[in-house]
PDB file of N, CA and C in Angstrom:
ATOM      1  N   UNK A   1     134.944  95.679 104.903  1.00  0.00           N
ATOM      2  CA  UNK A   1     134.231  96.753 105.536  1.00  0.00           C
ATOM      3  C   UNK A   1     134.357  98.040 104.719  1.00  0.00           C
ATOM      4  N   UNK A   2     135.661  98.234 104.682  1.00  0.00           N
ATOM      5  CA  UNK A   2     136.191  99.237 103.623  1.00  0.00           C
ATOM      6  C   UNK A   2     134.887  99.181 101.914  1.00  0.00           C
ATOM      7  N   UNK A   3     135.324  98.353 101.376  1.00  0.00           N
ATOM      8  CA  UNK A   3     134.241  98.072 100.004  1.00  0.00           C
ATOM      9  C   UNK A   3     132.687  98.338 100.734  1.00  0.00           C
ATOM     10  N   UNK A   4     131.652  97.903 101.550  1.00  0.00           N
ATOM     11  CA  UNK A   4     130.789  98.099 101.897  1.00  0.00           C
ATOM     12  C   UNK A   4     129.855  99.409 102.080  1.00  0.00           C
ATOM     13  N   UNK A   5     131.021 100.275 102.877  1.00  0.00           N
ATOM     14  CA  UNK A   5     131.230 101.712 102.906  1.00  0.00           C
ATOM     15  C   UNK A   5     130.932 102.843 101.466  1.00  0.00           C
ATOM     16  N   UNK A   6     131.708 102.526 100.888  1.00  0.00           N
ATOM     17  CA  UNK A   6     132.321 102.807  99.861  1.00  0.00           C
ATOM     18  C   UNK A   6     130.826 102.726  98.817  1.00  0.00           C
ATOM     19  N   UNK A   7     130.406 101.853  98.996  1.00  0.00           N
ATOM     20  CA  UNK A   7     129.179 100.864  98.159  1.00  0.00           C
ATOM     21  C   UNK A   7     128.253 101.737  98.191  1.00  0.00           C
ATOM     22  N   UNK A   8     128.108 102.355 100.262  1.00  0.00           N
ATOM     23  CA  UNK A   8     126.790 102.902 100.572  1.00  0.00           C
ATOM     24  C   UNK A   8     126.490 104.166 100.616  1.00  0.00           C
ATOM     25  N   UNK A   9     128.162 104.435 100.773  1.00  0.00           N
ATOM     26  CA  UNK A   9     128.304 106.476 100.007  1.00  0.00           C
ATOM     27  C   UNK A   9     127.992 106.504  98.657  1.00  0.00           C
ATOM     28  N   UNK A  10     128.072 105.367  97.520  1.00  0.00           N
ATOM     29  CA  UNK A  10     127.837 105.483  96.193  1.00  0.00           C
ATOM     30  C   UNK A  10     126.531 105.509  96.141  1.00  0.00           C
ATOM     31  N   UNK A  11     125.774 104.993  96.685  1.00  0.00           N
ATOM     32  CA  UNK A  11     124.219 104.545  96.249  1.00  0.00           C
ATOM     33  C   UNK A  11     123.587 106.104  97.138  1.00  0.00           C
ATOM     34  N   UNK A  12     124.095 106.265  98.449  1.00  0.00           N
ATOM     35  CA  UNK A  12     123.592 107.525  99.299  1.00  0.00           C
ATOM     36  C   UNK A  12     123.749 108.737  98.173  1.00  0.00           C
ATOM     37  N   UNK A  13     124.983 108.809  97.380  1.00  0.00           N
ATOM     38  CA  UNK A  13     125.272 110.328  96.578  1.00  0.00           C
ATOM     39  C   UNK A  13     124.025 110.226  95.413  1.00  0.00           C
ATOM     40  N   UNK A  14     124.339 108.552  94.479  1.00  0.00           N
ATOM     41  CA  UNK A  14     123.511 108.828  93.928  1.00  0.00           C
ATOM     42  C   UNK A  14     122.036 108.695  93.429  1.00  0.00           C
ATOM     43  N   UNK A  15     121.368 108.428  95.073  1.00  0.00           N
ATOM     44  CA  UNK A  15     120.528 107.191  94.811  1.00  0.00           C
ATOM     45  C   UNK A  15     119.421 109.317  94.640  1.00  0.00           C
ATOM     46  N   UNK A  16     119.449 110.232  95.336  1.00  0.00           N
ATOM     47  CA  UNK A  16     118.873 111.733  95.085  1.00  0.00           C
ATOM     48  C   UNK A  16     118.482 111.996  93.498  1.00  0.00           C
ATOM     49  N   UNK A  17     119.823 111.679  92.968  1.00  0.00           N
ATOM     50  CA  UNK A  17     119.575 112.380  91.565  1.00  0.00           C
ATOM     51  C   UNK A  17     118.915 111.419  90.658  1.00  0.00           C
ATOM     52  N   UNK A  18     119.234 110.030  90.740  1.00  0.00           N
ATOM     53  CA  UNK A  18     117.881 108.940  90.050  1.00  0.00           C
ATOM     54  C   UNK A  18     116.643 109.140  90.453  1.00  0.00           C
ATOM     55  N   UNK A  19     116.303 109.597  91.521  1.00  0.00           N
ATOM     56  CA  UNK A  19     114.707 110.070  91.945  1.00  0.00           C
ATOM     57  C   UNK A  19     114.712 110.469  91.731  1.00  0.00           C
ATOM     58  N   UNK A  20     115.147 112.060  91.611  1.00  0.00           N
ATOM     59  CA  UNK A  20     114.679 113.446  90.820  1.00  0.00           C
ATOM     60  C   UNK A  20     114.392 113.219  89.107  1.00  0.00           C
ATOM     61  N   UNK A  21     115.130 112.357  88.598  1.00  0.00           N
ATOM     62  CA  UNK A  21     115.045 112.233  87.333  1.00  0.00           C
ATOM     63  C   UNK A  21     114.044 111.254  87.022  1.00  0.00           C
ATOM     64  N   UNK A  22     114.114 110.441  87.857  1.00  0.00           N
ATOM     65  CA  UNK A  22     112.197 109.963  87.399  1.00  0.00           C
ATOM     66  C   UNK A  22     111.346 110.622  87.740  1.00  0.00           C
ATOM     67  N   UNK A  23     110.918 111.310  88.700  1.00  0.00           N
ATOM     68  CA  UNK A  23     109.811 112.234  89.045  1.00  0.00           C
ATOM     69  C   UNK A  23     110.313 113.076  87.663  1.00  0.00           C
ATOM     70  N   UNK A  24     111.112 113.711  87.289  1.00  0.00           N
ATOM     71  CA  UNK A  24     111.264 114.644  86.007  1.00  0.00           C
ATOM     72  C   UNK A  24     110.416 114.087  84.943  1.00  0.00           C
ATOM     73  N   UNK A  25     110.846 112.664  84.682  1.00  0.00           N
ATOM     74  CA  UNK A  25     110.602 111.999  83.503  1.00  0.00           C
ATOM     75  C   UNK A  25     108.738 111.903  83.800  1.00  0.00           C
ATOM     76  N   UNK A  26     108.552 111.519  84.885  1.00  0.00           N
ATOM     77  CA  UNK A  26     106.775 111.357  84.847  1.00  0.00           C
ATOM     78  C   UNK A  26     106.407 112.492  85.155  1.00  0.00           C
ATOM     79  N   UNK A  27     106.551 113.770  85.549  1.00  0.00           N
ATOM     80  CA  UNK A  27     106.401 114.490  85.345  1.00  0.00           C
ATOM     81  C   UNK A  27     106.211 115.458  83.588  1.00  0.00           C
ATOM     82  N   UNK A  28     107.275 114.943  83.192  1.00  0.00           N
ATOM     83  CA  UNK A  28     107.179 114.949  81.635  1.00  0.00           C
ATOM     84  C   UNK A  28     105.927 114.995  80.766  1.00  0.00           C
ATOM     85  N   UNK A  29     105.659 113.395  80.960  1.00  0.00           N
ATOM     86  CA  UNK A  29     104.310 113.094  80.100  1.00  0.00           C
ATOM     87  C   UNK A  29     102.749 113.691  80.998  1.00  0.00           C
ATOM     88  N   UNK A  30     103.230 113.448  82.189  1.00  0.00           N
ATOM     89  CA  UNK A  30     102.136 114.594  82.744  1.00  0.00           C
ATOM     90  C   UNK A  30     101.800 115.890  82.412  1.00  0.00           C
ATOM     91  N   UNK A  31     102.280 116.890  82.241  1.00  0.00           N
ATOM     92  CA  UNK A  31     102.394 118.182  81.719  1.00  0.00           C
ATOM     93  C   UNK A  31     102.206 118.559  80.240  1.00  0.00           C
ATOM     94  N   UNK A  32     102.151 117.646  79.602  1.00  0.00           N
ATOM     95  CA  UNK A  32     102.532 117.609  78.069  1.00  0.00           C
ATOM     96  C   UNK A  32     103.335 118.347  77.133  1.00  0.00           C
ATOM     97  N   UNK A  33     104.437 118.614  77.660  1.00  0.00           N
ATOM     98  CA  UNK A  33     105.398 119.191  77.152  1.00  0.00           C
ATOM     99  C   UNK A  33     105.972 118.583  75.586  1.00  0.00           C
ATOM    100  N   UNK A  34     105.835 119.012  74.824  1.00  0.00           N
ATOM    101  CA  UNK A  34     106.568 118.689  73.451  1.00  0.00           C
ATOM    102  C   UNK A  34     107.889 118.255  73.621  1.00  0.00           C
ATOM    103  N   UNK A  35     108.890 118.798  74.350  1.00  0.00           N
ATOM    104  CA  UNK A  35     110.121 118.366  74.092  1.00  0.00           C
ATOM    105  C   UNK A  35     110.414 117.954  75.679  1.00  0.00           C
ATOM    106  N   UNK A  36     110.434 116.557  75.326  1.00  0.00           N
ATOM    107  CA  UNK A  36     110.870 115.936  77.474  1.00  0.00           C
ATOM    108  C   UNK A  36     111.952 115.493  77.474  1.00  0.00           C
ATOM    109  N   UNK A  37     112.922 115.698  77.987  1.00  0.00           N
ATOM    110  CA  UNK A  37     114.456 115.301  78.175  1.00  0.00           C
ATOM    111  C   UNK A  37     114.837 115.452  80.101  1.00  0.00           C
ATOM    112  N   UNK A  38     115.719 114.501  80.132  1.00  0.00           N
ATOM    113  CA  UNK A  38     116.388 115.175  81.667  1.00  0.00           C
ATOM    114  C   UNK A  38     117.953 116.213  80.959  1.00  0.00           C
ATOM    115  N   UNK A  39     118.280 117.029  81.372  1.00  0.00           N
ATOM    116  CA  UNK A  39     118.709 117.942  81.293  1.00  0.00           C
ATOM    117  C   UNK A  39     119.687 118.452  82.804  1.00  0.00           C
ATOM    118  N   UNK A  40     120.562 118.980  82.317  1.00  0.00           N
ATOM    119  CA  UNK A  40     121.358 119.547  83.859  1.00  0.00           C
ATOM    120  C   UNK A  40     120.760 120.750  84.305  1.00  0.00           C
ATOM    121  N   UNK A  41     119.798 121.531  83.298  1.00  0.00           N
ATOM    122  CA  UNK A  41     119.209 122.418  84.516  1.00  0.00           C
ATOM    123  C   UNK A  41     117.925 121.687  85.295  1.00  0.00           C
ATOM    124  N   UNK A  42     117.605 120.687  85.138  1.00  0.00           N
ATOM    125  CA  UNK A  42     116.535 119.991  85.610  1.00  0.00           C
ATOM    126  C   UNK A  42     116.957 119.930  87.286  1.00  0.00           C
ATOM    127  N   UNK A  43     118.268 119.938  87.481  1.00  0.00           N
ATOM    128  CA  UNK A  43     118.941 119.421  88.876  1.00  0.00           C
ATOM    129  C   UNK A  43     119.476 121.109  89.115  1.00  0.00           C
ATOM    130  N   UNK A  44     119.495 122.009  88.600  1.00  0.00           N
ATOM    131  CA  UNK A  44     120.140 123.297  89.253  1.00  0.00           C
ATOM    132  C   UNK A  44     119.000 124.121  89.851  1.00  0.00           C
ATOM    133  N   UNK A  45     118.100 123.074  90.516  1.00  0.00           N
ATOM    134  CA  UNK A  45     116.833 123.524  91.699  1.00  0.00           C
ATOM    135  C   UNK A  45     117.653 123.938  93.068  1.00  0.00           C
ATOM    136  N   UNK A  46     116.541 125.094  93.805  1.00  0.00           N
ATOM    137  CA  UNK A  46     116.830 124.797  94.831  1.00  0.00           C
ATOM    138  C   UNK A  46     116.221 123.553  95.442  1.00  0.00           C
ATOM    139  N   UNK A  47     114.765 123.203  94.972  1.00  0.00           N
ATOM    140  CA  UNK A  47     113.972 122.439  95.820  1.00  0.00           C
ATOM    141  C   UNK A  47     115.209 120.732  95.320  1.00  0.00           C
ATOM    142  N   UNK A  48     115.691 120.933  94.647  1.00  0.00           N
ATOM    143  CA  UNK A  48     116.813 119.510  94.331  1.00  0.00           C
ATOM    144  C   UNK A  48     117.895 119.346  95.314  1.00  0.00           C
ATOM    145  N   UNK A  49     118.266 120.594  95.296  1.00  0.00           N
ATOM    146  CA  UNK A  49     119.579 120.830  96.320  1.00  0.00           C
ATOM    147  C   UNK A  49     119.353 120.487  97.710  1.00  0.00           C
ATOM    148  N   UNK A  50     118.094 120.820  98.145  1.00  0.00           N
ATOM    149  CA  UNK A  50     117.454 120.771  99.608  1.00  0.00           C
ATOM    150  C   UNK A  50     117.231 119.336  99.652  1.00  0.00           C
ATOM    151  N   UNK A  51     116.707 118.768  98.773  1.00  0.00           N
ATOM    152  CA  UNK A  51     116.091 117.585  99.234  1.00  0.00           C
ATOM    153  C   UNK A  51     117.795 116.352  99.036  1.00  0.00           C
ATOM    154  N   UNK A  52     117.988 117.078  98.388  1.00  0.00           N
ATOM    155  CA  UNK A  52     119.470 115.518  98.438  1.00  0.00           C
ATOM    156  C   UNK A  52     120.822 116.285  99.122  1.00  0.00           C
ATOM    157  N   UNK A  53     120.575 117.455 100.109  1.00  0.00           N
ATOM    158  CA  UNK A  53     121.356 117.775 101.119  1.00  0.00           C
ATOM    159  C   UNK A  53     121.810 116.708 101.944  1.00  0.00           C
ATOM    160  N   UNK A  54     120.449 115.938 102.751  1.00  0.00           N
ATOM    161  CA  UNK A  54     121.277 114.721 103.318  1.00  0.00           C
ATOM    162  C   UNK A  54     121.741 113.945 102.912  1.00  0.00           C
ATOM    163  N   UNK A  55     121.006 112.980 101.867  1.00  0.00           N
ATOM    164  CA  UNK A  55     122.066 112.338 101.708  1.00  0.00           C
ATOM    165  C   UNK A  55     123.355 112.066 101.299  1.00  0.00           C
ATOM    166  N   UNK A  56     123.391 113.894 100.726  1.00  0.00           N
ATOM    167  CA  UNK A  56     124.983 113.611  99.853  1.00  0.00           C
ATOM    168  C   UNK A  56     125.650 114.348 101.641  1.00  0.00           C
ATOM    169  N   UNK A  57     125.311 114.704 102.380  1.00  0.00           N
ATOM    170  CA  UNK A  57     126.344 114.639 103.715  1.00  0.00           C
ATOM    171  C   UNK A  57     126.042 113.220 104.160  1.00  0.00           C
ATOM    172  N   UNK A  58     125.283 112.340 104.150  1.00  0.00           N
ATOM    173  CA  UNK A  58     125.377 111.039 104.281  1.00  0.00           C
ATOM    174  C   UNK A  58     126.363 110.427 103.684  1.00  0.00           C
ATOM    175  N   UNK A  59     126.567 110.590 102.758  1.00  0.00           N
ATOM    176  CA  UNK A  59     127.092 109.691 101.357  1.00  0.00           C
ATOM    177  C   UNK A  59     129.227 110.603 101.761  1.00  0.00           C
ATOM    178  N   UNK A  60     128.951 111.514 102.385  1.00  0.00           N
ATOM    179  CA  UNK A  60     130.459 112.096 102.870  1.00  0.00           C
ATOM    180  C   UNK A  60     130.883 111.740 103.870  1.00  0.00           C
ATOM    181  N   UNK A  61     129.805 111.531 104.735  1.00  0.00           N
ATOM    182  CA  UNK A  61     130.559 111.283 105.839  1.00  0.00           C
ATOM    183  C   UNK A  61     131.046 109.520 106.032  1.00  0.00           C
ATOM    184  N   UNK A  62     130.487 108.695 105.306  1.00  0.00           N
ATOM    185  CA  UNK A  62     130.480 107.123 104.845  1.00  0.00           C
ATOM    186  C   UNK A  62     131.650 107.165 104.094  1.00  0.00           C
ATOM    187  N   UNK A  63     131.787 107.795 103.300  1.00  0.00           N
ATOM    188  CA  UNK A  63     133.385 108.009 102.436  1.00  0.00           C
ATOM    189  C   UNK A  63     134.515 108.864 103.338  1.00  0.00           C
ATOM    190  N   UNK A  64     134.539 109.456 104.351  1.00  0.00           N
ATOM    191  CA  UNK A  64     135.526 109.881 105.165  1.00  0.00           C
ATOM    192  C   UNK A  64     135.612 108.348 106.739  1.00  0.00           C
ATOM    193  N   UNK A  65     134.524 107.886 106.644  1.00  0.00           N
ATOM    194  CA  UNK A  65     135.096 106.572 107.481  1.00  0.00           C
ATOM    195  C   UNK A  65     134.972 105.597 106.355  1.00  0.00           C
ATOM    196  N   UNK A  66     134.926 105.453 105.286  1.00  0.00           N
ATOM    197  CA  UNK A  66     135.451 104.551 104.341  1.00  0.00           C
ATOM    198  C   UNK A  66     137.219 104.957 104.324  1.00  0.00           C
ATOM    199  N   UNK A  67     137.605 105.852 104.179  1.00  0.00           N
ATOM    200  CA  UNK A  67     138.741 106.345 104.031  1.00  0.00           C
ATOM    201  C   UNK A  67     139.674 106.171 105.767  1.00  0.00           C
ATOM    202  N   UNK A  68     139.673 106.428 106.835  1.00  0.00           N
ATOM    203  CA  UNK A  68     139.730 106.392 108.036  1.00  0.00           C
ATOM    204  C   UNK A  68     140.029 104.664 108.519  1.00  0.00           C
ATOM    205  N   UNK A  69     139.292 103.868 107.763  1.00  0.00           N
ATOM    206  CA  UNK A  69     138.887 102.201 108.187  1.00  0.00           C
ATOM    207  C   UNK A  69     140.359 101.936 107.113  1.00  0.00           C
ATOM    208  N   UNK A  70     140.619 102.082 105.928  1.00  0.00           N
ATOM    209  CA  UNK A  70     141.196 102.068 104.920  1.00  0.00           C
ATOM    210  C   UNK A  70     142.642 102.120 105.486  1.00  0.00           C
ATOM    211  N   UNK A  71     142.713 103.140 106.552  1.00  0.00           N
ATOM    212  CA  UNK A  71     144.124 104.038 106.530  1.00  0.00           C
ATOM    213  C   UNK A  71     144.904 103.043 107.561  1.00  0.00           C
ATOM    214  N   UNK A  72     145.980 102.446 107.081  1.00  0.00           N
ATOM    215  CA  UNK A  72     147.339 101.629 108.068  1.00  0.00           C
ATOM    216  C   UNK A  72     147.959 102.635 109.584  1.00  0.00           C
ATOM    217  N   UNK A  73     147.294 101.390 110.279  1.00  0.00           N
ATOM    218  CA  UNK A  73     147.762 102.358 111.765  1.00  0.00           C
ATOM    219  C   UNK A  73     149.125 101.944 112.240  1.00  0.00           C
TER     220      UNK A  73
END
């Protein structure tokens, strides 16, 4: 149960920032930008921050009862 958890806070934190970075990337050749890279200011959006708000409190609160299920009573 513990591993499962654990699995679905990983994919919840980072399943936000693999979408943003493909919409980046097709976005890319759309625009025709000379130089297309993903980049860390690509993610220091607000409209980035807003949109993967939930799931990274998804992806916390799955890792605090990953942690909780874990703990010897």
């Amino acid at each position: 149960m513990k591993t499962v958890l654990i699995l679905l806070a990983v994919l919840a934190f980072a399943a936000p920032v693999l979408v943003w970075a493909a919409l980046d990337s097709a976005m890319c050749g759309h625009a025709g930008r000379v130089r297309c890279g993903i980049g860390l200011t690509d993610f220091m959006d607000d409209e980035f921050f807003m949109i993967a708000a939930l799931p990274w409190l998804l992806a916390a609160a799955l890792g605090l009862l990953a942690w909780r299920v874990g703990r010897k009573r």
